[in-house]
PDB file of N, CA and C in Angstrom:
ATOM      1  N   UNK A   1     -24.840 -32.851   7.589  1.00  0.00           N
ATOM      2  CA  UNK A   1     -25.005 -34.186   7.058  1.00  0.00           C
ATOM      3  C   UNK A   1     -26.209 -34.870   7.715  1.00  0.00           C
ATOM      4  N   UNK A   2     -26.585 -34.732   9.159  1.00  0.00           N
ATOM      5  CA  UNK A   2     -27.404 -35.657  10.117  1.00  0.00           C
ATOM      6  C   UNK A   2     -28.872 -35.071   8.954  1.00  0.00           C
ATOM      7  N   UNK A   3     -29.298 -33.432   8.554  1.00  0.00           N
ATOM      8  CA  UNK A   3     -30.406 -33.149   8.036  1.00  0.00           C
ATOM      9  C   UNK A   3     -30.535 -33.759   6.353  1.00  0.00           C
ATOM     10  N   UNK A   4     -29.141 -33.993   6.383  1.00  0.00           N
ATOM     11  CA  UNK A   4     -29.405 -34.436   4.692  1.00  0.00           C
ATOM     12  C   UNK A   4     -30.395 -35.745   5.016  1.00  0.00           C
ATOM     13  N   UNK A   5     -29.852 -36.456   5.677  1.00  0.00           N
ATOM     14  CA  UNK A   5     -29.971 -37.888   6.064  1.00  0.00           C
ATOM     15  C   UNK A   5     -31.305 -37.889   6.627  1.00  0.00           C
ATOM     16  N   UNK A   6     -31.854 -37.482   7.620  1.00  0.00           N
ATOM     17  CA  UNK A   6     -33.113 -37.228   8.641  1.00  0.00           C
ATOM     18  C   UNK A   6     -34.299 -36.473   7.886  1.00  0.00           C
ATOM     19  N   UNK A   7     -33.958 -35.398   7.359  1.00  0.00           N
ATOM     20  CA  UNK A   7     -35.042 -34.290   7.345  1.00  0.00           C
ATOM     21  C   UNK A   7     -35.459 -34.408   5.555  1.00  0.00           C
ATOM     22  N   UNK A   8     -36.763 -34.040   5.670  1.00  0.00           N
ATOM     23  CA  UNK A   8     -37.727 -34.462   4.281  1.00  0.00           C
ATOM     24  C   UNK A   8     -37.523 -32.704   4.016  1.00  0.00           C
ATOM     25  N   UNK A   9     -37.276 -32.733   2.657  1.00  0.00           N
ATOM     26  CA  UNK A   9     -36.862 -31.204   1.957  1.00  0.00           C
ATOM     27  C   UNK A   9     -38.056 -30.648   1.828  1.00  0.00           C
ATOM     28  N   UNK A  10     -38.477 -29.429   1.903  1.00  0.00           N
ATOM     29  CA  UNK A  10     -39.719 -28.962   1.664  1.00  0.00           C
ATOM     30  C   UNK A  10     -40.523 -29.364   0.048  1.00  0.00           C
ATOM     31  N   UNK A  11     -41.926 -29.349   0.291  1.00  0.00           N
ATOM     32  CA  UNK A  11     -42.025 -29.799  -1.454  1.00  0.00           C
ATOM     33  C   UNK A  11     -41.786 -28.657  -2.532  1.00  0.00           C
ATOM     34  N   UNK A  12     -41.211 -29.098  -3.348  1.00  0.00           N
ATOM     35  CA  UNK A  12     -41.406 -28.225  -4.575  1.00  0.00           C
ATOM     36  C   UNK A  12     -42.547 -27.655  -4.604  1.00  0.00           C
ATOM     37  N   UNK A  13     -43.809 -27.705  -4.740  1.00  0.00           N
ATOM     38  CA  UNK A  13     -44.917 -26.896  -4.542  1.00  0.00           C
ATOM     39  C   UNK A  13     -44.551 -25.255  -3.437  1.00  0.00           C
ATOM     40  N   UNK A  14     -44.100 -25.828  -2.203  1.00  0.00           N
ATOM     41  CA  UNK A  14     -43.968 -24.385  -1.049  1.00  0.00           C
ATOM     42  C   UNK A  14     -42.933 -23.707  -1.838  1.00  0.00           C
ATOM     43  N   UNK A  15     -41.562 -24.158  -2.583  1.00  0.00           N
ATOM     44  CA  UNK A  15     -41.208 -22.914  -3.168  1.00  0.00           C
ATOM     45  C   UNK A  15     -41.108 -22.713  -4.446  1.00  0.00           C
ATOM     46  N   UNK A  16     -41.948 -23.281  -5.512  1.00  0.00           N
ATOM     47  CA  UNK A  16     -42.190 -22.862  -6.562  1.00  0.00           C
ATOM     48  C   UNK A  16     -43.848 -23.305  -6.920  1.00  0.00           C
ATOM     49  N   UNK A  17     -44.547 -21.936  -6.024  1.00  0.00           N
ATOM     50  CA  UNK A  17     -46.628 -22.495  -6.274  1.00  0.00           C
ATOM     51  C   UNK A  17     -46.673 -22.749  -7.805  1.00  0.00           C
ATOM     52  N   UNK A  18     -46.073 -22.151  -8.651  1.00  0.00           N
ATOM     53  CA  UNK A  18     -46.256 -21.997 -10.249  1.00  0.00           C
ATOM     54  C   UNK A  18     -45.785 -23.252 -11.275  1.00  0.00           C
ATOM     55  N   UNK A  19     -45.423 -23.977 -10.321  1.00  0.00           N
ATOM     56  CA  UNK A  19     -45.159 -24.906 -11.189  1.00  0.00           C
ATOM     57  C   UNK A  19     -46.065 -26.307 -10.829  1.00  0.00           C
ATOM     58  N   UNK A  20     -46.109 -26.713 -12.080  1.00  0.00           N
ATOM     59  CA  UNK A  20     -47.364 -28.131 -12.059  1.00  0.00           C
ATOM     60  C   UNK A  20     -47.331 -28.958 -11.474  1.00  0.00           C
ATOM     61  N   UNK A  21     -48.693 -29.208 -10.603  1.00  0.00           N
ATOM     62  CA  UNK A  21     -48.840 -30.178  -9.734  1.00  0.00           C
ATOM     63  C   UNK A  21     -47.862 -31.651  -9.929  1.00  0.00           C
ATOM     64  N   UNK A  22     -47.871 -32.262 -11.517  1.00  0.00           N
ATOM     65  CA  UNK A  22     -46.932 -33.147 -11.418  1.00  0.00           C
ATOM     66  C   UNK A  22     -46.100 -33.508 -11.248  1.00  0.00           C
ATOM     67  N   UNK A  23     -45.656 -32.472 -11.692  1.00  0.00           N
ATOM     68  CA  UNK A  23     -44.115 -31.944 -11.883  1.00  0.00           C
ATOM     69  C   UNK A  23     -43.805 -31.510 -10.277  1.00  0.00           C
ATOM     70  N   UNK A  24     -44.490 -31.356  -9.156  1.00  0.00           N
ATOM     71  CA  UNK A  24     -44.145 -31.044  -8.253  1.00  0.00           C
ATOM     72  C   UNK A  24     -44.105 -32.390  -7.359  1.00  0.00           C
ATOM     73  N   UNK A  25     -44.885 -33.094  -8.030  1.00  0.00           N
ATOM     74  CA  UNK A  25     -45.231 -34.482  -7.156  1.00  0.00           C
ATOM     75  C   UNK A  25     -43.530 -35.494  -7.563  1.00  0.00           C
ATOM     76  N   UNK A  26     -43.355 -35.343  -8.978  1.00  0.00           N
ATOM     77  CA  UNK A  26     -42.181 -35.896  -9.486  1.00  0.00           C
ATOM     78  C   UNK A  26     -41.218 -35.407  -9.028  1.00  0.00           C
ATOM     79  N   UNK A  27     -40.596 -34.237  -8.618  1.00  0.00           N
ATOM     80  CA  UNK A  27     -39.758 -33.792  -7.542  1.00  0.00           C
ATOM     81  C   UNK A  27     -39.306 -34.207  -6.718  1.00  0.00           C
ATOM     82  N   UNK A  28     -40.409 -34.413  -6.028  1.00  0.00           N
ATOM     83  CA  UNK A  28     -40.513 -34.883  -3.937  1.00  0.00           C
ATOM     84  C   UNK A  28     -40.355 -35.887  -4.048  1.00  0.00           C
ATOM     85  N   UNK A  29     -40.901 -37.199  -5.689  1.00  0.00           N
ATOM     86  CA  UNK A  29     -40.447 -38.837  -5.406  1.00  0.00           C
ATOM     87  C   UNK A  29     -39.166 -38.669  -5.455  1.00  0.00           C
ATOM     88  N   UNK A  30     -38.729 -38.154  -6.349  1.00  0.00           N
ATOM     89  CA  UNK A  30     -37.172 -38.221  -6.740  1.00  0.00           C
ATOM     90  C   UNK A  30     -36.474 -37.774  -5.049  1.00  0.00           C
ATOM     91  N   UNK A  31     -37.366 -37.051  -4.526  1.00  0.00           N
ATOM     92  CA  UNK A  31     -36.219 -36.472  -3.031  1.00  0.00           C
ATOM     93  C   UNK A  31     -36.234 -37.330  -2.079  1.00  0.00           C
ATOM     94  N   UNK A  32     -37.107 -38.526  -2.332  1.00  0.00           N
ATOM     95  CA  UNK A  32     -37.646 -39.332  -0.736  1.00  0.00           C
ATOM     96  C   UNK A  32     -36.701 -40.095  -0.408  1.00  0.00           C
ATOM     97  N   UNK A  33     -36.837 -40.039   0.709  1.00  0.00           N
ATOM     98  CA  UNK A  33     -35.840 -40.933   1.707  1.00  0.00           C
ATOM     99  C   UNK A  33     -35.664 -42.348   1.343  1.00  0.00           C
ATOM    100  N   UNK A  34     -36.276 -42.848   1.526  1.00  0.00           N
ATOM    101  CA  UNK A  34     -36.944 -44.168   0.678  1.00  0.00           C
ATOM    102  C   UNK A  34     -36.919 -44.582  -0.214  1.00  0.00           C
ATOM    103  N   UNK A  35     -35.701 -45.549  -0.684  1.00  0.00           N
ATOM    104  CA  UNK A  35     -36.137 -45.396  -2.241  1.00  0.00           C
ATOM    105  C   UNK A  35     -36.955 -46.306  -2.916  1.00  0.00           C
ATOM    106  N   UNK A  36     -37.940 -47.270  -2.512  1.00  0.00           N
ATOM    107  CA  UNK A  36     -38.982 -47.652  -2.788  1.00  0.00           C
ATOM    108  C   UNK A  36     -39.819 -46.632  -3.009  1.00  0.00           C
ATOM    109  N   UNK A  37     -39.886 -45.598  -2.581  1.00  0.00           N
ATOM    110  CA  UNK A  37     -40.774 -44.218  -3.161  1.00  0.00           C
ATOM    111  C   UNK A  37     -40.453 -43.126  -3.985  1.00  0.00           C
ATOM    112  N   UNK A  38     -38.690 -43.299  -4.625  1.00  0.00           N
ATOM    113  CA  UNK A  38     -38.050 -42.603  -5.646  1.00  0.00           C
ATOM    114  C   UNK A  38     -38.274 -43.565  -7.012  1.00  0.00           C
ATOM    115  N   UNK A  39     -38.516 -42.753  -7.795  1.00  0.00           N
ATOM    116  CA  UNK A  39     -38.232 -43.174  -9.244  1.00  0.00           C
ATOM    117  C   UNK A  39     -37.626 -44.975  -9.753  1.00  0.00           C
ATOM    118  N   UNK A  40     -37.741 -45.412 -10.159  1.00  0.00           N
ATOM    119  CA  UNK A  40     -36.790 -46.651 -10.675  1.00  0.00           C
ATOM    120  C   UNK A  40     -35.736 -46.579 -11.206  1.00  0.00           C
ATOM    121  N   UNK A  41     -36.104 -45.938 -12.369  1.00  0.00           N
ATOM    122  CA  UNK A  41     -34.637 -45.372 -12.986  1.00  0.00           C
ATOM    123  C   UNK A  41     -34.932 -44.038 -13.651  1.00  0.00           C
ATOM    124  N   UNK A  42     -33.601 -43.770 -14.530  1.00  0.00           N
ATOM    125  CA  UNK A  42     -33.520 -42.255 -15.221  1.00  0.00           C
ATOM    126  C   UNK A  42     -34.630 -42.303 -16.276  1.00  0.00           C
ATOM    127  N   UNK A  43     -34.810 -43.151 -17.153  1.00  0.00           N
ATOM    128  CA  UNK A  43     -35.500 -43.463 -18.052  1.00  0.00           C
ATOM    129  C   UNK A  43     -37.149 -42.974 -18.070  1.00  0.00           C
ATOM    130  N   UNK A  44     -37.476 -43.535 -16.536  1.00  0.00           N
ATOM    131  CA  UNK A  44     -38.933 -43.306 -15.960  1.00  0.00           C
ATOM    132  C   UNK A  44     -38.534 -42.011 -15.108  1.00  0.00           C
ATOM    133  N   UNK A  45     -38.143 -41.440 -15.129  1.00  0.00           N
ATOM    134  CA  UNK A  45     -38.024 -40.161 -14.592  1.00  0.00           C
ATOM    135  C   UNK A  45     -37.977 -39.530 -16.135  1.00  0.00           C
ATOM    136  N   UNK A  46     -37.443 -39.310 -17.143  1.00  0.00           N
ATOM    137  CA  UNK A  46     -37.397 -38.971 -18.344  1.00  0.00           C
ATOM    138  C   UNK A  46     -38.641 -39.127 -19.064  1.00  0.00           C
ATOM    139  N   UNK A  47     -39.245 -40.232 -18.842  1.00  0.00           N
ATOM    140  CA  UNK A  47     -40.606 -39.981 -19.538  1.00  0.00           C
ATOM    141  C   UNK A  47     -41.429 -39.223 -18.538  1.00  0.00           C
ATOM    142  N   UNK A  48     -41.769 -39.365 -17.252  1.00  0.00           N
ATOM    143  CA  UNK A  48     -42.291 -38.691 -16.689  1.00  0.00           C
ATOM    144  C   UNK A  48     -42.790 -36.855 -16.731  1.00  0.00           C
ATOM    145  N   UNK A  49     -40.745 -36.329 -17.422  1.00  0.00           N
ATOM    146  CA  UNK A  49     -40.654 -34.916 -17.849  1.00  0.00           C
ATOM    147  C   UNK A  49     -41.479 -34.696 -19.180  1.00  0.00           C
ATOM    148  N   UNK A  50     -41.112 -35.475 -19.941  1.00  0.00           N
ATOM    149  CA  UNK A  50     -41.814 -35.164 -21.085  1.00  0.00           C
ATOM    150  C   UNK A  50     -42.626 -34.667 -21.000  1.00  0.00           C
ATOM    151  N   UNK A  51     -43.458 -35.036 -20.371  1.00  0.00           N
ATOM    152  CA  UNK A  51     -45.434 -34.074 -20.544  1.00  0.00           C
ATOM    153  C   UNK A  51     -45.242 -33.317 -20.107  1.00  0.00           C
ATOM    154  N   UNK A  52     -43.987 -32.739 -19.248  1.00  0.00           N
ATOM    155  CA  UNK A  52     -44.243 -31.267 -19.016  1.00  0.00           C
ATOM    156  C   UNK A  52     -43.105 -30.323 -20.056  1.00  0.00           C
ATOM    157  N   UNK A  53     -42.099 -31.228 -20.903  1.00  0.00           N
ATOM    158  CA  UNK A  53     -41.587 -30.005 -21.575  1.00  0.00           C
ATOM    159  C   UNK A  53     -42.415 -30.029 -23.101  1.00  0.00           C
ATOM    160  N   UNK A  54     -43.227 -30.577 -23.582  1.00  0.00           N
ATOM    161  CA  UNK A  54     -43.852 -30.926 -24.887  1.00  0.00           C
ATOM    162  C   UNK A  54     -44.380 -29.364 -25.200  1.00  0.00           C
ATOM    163  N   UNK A  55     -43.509 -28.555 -26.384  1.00  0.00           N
ATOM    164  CA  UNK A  55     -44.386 -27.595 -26.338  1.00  0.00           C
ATOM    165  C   UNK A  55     -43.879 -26.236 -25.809  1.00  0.00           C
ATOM    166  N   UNK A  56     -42.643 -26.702 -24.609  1.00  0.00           N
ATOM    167  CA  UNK A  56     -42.509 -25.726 -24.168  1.00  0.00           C
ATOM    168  C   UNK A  56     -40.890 -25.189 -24.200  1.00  0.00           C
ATOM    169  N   UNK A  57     -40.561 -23.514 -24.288  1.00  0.00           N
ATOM    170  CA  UNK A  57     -39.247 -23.233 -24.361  1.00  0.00           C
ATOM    171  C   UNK A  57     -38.577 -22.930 -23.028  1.00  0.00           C
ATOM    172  N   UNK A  58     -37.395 -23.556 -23.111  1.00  0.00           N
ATOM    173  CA  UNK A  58     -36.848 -23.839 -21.431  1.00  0.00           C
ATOM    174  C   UNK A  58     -36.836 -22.489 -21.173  1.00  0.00           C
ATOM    175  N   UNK A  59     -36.511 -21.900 -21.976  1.00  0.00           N
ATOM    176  CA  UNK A  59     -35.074 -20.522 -21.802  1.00  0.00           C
ATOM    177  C   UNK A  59     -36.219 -19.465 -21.490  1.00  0.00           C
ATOM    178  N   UNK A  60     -37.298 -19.687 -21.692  1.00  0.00           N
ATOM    179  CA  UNK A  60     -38.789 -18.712 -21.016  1.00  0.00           C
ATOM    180  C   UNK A  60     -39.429 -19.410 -20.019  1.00  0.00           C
ATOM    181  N   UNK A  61     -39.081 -19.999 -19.563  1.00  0.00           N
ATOM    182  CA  UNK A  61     -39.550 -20.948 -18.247  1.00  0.00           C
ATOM    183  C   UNK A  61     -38.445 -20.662 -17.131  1.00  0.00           C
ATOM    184  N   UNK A  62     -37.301 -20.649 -17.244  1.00  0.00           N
ATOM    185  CA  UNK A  62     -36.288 -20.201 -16.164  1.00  0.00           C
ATOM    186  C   UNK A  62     -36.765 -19.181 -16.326  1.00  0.00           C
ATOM    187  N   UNK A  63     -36.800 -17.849 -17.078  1.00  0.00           N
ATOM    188  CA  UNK A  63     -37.098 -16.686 -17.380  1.00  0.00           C
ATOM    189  C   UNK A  63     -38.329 -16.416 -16.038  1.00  0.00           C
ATOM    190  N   UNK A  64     -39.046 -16.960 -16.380  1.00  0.00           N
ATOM    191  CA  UNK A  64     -40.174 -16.463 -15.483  1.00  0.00           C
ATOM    192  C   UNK A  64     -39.877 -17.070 -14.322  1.00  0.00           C
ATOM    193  N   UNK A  65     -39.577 -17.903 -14.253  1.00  0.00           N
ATOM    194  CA  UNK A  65     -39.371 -18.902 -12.566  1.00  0.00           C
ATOM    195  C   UNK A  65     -38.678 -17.536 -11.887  1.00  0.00           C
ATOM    196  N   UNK A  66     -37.186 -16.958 -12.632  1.00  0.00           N
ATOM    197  CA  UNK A  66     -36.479 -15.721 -12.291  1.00  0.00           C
ATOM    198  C   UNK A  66     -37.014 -15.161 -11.731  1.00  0.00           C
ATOM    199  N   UNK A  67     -37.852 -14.151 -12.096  1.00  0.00           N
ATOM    200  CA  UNK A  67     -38.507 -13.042 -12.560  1.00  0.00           C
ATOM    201  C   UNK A  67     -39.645 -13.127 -11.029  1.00  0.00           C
ATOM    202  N   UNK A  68     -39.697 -14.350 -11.259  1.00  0.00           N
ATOM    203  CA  UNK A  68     -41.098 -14.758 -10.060  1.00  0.00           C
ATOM    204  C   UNK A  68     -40.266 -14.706  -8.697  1.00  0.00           C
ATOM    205  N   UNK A  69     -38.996 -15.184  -8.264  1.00  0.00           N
ATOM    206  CA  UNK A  69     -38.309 -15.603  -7.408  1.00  0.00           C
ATOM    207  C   UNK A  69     -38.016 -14.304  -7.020  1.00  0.00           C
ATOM    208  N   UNK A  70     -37.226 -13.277  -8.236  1.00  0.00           N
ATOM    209  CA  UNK A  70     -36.657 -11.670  -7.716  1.00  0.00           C
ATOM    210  C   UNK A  70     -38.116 -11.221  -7.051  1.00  0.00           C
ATOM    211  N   UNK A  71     -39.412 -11.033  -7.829  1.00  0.00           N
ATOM    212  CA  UNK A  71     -40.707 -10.150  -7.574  1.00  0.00           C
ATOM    213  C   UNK A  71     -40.874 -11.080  -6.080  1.00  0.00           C
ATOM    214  N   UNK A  72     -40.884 -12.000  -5.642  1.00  0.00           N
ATOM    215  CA  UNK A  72     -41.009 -12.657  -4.222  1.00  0.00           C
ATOM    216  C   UNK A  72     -39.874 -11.926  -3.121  1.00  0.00           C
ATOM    217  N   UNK A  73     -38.809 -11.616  -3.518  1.00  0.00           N
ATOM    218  CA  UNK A  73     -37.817 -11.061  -2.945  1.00  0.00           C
ATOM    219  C   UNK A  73     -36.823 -12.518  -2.091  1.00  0.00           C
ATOM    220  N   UNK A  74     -36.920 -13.385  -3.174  1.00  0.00           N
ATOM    221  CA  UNK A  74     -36.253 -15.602  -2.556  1.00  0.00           C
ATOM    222  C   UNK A  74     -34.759 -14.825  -3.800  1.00  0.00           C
ATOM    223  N   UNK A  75     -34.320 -15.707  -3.062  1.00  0.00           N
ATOM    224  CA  UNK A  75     -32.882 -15.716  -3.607  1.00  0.00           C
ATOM    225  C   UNK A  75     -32.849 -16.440  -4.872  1.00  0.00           C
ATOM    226  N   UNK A  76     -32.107 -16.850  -6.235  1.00  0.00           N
ATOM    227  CA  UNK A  76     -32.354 -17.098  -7.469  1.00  0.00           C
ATOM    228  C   UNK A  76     -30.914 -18.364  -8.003  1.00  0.00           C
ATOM    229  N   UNK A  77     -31.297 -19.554  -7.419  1.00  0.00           N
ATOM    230  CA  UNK A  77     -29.868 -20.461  -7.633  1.00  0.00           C
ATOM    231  C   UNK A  77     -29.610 -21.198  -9.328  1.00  0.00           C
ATOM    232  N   UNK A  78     -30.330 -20.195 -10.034  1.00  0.00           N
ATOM    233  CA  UNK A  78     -30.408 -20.463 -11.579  1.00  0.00           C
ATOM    234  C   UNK A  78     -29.206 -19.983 -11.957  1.00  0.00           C
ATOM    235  N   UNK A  79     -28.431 -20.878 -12.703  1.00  0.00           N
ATOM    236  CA  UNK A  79     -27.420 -20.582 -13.736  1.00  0.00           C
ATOM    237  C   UNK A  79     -27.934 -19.555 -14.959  1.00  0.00           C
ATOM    238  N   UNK A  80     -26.897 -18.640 -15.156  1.00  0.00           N
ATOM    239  CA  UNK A  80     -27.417 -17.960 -16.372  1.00  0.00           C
ATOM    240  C   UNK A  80     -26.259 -17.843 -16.897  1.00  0.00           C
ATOM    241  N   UNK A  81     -26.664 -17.529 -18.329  1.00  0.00           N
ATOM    242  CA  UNK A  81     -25.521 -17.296 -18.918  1.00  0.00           C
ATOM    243  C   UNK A  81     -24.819 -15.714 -18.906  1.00  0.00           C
ATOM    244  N   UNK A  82     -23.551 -15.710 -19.041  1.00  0.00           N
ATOM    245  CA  UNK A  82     -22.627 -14.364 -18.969  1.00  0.00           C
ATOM    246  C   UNK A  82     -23.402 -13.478 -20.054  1.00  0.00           C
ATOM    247  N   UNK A  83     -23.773 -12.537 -20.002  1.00  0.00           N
ATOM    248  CA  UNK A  83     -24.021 -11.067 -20.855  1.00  0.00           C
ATOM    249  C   UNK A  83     -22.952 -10.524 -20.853  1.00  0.00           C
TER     250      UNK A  83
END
């Protein structure tokens, strides 16, 4: 509990390089201690995503995040569905 509270989470950038600078920056607000430096609300966090899903299919984006995480030899905390 004391590290939830104390310690700043690594950025999204150190464990996912492949994903977009914004999208990595929008992450870390959402994680800050501070919440003068998190988001306002869901809404502005929701538009924020938009520009990064416009265009794009989720279900090949976990796919590769996967794929990238196994070929790194990082452990994989993605839900998948049962086969």
């Amino acid at each position: 509990m004391h590290a939830h509270v104390n310690k700043t989470p690594p950025p999204l950038e150190s464990l996912l390089p492949i994903a977009p600078r914004g999208l990595c920056k929008l992450v870390d607000s959402m994680l800050a201690k501070s919440p003068e430096n998190r988001p306002r609300s869901a809404s502005e966090v929701a538009q924020k995503l938009g520009a990064f899903s416009k265009g794009s299919d989720l279900q090949t984006l976990v796919a590769k995040s996967i794929s990238a995480s196994r070929l790194e030899g990082k452990p994989t905390n993605h839900v998948t569905k049962p086969t």
